[in-house]
N, C-alpha and C. Protein backbone atom coordinates (compact mmCIF):
# COMPACT_ATOMS: atom_id res chain seq x y z
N UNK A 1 -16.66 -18.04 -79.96
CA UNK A 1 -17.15 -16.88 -80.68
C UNK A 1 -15.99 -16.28 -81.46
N UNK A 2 -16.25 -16.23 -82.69
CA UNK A 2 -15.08 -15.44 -83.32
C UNK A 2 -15.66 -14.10 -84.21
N UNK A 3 -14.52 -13.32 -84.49
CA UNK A 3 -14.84 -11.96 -84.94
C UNK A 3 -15.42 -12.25 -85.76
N UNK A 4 -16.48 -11.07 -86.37
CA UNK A 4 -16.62 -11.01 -87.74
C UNK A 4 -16.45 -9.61 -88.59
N UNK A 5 -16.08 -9.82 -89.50
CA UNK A 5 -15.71 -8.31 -90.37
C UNK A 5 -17.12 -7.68 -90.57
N UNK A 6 -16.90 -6.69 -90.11
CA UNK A 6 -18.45 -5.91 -90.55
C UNK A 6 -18.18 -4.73 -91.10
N UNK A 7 -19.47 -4.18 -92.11
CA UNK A 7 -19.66 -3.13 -92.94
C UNK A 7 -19.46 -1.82 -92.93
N UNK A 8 -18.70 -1.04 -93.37
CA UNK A 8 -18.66 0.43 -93.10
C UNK A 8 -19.06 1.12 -94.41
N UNK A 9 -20.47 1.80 -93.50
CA UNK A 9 -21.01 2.28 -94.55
C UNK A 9 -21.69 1.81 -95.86
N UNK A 10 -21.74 0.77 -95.54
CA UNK A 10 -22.62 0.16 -96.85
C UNK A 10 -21.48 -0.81 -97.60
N UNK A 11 -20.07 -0.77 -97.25
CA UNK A 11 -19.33 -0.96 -98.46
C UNK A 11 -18.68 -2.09 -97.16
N UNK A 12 -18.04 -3.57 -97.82
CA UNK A 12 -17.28 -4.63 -97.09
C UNK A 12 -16.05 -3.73 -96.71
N UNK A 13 -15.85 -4.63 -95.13
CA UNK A 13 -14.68 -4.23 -94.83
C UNK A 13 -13.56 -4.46 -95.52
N UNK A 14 -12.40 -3.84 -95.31
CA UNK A 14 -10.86 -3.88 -95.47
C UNK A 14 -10.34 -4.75 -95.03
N UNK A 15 -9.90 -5.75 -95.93
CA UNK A 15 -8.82 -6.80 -94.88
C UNK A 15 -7.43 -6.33 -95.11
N UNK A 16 -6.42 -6.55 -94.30
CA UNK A 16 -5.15 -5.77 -94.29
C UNK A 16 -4.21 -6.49 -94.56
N UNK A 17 -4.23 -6.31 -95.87
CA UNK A 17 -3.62 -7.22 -97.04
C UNK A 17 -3.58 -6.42 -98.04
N UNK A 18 -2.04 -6.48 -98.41
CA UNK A 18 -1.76 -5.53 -99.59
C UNK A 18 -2.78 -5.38 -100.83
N UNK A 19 -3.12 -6.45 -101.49
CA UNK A 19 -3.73 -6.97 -102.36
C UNK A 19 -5.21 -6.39 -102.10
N UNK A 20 -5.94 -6.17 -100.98
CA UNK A 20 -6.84 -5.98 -100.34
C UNK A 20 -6.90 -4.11 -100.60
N UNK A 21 -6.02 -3.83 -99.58
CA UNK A 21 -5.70 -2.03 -99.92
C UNK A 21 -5.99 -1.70 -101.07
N UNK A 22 -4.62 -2.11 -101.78
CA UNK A 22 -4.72 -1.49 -102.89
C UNK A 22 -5.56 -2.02 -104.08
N UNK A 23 -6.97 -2.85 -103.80
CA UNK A 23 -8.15 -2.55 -104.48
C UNK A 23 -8.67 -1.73 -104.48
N UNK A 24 -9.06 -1.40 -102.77
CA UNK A 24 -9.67 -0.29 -102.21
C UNK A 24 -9.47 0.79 -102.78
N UNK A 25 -8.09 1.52 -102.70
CA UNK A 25 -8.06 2.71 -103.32
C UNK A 25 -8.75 3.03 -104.75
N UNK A 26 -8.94 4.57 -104.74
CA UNK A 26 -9.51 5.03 -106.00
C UNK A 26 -9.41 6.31 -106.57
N UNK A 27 -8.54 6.76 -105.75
CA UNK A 27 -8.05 8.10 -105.84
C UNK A 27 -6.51 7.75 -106.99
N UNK A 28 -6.06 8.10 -108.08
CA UNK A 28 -5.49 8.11 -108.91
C UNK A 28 -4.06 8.87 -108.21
N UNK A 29 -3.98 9.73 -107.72
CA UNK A 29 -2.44 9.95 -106.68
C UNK A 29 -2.30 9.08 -105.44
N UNK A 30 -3.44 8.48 -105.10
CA UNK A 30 -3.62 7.42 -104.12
C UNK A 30 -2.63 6.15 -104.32
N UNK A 31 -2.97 5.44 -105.38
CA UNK A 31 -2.60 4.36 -106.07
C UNK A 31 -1.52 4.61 -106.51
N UNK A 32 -1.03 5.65 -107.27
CA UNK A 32 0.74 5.75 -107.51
C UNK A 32 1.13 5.87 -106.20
N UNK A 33 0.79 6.89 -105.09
CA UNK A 33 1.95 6.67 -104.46
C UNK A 33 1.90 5.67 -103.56
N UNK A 34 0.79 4.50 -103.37
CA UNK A 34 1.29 3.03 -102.73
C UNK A 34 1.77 2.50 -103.51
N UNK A 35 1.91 2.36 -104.84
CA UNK A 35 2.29 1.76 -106.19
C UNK A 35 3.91 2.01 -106.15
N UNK A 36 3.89 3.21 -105.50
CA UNK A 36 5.72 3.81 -105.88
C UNK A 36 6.51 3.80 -104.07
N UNK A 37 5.55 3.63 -103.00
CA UNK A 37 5.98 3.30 -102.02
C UNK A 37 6.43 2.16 -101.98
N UNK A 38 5.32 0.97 -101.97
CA UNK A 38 5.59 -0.64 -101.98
C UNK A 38 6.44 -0.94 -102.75
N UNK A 39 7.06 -0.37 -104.44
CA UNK A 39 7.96 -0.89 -104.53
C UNK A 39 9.26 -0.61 -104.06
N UNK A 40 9.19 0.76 -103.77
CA UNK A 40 10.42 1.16 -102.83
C UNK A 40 10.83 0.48 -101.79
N UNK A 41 10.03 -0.17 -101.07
CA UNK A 41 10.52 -0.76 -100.06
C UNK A 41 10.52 -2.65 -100.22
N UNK A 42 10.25 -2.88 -101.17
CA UNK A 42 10.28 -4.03 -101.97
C UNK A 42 11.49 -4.45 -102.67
N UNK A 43 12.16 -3.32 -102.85
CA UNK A 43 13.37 -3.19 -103.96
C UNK A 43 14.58 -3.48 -103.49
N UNK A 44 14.74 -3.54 -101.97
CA UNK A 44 15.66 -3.39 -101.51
C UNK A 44 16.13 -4.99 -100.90
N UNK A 45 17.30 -5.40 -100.45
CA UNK A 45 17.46 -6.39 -99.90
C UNK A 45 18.22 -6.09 -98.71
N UNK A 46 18.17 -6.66 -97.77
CA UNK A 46 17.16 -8.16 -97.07
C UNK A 46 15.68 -6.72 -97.10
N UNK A 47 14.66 -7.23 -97.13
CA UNK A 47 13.58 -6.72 -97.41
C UNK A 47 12.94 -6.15 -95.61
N UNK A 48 13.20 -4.52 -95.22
CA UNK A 48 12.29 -4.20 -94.27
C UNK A 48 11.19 -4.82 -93.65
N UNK A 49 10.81 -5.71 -92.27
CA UNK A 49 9.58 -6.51 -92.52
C UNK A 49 8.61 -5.13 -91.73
N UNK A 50 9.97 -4.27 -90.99
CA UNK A 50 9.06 -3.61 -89.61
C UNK A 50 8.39 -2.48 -90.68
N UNK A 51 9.16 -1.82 -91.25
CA UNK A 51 8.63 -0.67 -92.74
C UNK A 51 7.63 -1.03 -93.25
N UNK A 52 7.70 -2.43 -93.67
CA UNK A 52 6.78 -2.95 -94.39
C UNK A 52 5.38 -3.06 -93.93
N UNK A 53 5.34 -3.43 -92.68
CA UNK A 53 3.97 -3.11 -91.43
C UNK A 53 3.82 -1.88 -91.49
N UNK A 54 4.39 -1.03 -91.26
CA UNK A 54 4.11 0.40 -91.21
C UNK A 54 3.35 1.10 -92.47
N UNK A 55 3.99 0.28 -93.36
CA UNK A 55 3.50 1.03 -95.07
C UNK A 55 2.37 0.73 -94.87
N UNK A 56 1.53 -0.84 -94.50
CA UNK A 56 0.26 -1.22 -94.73
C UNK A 56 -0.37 -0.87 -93.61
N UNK A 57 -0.45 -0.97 -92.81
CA UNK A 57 -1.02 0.04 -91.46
C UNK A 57 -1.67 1.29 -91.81
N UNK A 58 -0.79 2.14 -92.46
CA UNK A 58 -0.83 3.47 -92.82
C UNK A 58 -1.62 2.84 -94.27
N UNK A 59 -1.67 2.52 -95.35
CA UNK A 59 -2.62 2.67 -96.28
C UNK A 59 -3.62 1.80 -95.99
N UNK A 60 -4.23 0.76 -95.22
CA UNK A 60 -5.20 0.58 -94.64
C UNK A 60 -6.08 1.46 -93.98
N UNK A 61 -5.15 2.24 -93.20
CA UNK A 61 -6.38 3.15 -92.89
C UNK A 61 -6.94 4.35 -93.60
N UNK A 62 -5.82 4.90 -94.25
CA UNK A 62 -5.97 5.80 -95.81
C UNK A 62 -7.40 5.29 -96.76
N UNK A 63 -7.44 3.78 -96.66
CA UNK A 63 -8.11 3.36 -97.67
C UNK A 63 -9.10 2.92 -96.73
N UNK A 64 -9.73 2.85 -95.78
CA UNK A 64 -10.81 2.96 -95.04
C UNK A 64 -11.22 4.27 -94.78
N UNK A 65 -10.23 5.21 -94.16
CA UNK A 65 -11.06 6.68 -94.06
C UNK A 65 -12.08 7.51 -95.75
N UNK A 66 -10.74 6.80 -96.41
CA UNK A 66 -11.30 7.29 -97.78
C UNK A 66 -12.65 6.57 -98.31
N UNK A 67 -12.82 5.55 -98.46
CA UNK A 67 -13.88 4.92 -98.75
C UNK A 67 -15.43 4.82 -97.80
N UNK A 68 -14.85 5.95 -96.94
CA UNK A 68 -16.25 5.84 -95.68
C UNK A 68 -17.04 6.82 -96.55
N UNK A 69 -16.28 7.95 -97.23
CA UNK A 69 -17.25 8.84 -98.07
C UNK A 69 -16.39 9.37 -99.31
N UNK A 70 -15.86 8.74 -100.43
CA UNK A 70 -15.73 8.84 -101.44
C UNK A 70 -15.58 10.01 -101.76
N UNK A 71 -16.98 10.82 -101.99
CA UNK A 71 -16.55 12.34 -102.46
C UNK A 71 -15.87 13.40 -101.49
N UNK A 72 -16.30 13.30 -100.40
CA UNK A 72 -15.00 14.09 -99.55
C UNK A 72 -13.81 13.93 -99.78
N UNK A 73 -13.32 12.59 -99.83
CA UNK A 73 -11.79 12.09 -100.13
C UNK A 73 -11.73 13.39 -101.24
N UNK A 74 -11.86 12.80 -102.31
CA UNK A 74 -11.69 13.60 -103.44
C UNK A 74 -11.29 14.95 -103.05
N UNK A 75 -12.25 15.76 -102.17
CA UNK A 75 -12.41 17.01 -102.54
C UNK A 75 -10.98 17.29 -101.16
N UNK A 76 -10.34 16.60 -100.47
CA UNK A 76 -9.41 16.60 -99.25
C UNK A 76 -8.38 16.68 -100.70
N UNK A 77 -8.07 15.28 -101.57
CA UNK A 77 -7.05 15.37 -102.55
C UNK A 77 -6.85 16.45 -103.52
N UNK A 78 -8.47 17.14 -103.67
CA UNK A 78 -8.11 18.48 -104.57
C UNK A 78 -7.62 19.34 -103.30
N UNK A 79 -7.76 19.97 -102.70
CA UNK A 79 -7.46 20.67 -101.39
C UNK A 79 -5.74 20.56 -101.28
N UNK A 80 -5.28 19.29 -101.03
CA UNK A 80 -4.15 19.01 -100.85
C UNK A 80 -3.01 19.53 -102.54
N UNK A 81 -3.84 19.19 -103.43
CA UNK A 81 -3.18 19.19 -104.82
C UNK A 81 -3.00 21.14 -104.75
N UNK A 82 -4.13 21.62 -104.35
CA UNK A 82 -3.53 23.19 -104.47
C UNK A 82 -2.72 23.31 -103.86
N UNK A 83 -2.78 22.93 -102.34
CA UNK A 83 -1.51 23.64 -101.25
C UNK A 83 -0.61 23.58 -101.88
N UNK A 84 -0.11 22.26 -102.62
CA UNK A 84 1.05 21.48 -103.30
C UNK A 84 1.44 22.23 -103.99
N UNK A 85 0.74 23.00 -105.28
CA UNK A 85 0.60 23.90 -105.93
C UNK A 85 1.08 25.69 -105.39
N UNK A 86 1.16 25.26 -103.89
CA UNK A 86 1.24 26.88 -103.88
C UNK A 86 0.00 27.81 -103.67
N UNK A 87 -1.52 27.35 -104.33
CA UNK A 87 -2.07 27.67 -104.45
C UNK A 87 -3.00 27.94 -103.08
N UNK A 88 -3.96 28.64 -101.92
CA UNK A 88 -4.23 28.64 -101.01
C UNK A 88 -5.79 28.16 -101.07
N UNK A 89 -6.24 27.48 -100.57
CA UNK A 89 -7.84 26.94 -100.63
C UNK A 89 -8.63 27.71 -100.27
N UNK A 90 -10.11 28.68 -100.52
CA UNK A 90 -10.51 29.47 -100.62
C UNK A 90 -11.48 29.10 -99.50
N UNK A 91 -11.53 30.06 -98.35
CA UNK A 91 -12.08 29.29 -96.99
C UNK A 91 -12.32 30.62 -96.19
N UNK A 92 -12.59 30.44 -95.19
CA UNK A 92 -12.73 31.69 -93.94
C UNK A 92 -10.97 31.55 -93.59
N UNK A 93 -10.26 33.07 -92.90
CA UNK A 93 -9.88 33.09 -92.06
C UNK A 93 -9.49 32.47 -90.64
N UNK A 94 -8.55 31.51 -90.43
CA UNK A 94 -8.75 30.72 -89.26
C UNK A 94 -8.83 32.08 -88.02
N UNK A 95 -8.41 32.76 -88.31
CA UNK A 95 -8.51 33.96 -87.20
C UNK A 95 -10.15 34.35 -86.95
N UNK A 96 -10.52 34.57 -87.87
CA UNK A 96 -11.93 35.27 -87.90
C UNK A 96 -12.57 33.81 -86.74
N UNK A 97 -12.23 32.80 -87.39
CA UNK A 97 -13.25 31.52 -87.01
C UNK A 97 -13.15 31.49 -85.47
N UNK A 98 -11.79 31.85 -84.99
CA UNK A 98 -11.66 31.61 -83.63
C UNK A 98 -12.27 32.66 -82.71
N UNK A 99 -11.90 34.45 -83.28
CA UNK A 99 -12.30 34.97 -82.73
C UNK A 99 -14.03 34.99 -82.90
N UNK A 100 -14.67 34.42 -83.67
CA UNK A 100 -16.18 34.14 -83.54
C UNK A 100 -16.09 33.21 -82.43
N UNK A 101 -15.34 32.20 -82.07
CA UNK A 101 -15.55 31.25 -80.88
C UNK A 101 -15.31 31.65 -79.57
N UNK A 102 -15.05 33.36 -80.11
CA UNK A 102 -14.69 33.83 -78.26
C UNK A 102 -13.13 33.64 -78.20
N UNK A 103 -12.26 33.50 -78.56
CA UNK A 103 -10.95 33.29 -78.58
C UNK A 103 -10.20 34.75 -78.89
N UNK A 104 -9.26 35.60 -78.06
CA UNK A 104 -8.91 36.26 -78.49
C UNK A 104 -7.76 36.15 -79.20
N UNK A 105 -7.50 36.91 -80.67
CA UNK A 105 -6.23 36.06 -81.29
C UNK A 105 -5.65 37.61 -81.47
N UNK A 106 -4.06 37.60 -81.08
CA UNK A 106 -4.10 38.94 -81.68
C UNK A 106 -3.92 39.51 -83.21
N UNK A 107 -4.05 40.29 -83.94
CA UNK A 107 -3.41 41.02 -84.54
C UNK A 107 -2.35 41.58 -84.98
């Protein structure tokens, strides 16, 4: 019996392979910065193999969480692009939220 790759969400799995990833992606700051990671660690000699696992590990799963629902991603990368910005994301109070959960927080 051997594995088989199965579907998430409607869409083929990820094989974890550079070439593979970075199809996947589709987020436009996504793709530069594996674009500007991989060659960073590409550039160098004798070439990182353990980094190099780590880079694709980490955008494998970037590029599976992201592709389970597309427009969330997006709206996580606008989210992230304000903080970046300085700018604060327009939301409840984490205080308010907790003390609705019964949590006393102080003041």
């Amino acid at each position: 019996m051997t594995a088989q790759p199965h579907e998430q969400g409607g869409r083929p799995a990820i094989d974890k392979k550079f070439a593979s990833v970075r199809k996947a992606l589709f987020h436009p700051d996504d793709i530069a910065a594996f674009d500007a990671g991989l060659a960073g660690l590409t550039s160098t000699s004798p070439i990182d193999l353990a980094s190099l696992d780590e880079f694709l590990e980490s955008w494998w799963r970037t590029a599976v969480i992201a592709n389970r629902d597309r427009e969330d991603w997006h709206h996580v990368m606008n989210v992230a692009e304000l903080i970046q910005r300085g700018d604060l994301p327009k939301g409840r109070d984490f205080a308010e939220v907790l003390t609705e959960r019964g949590y006393r927080v102080p003041r």
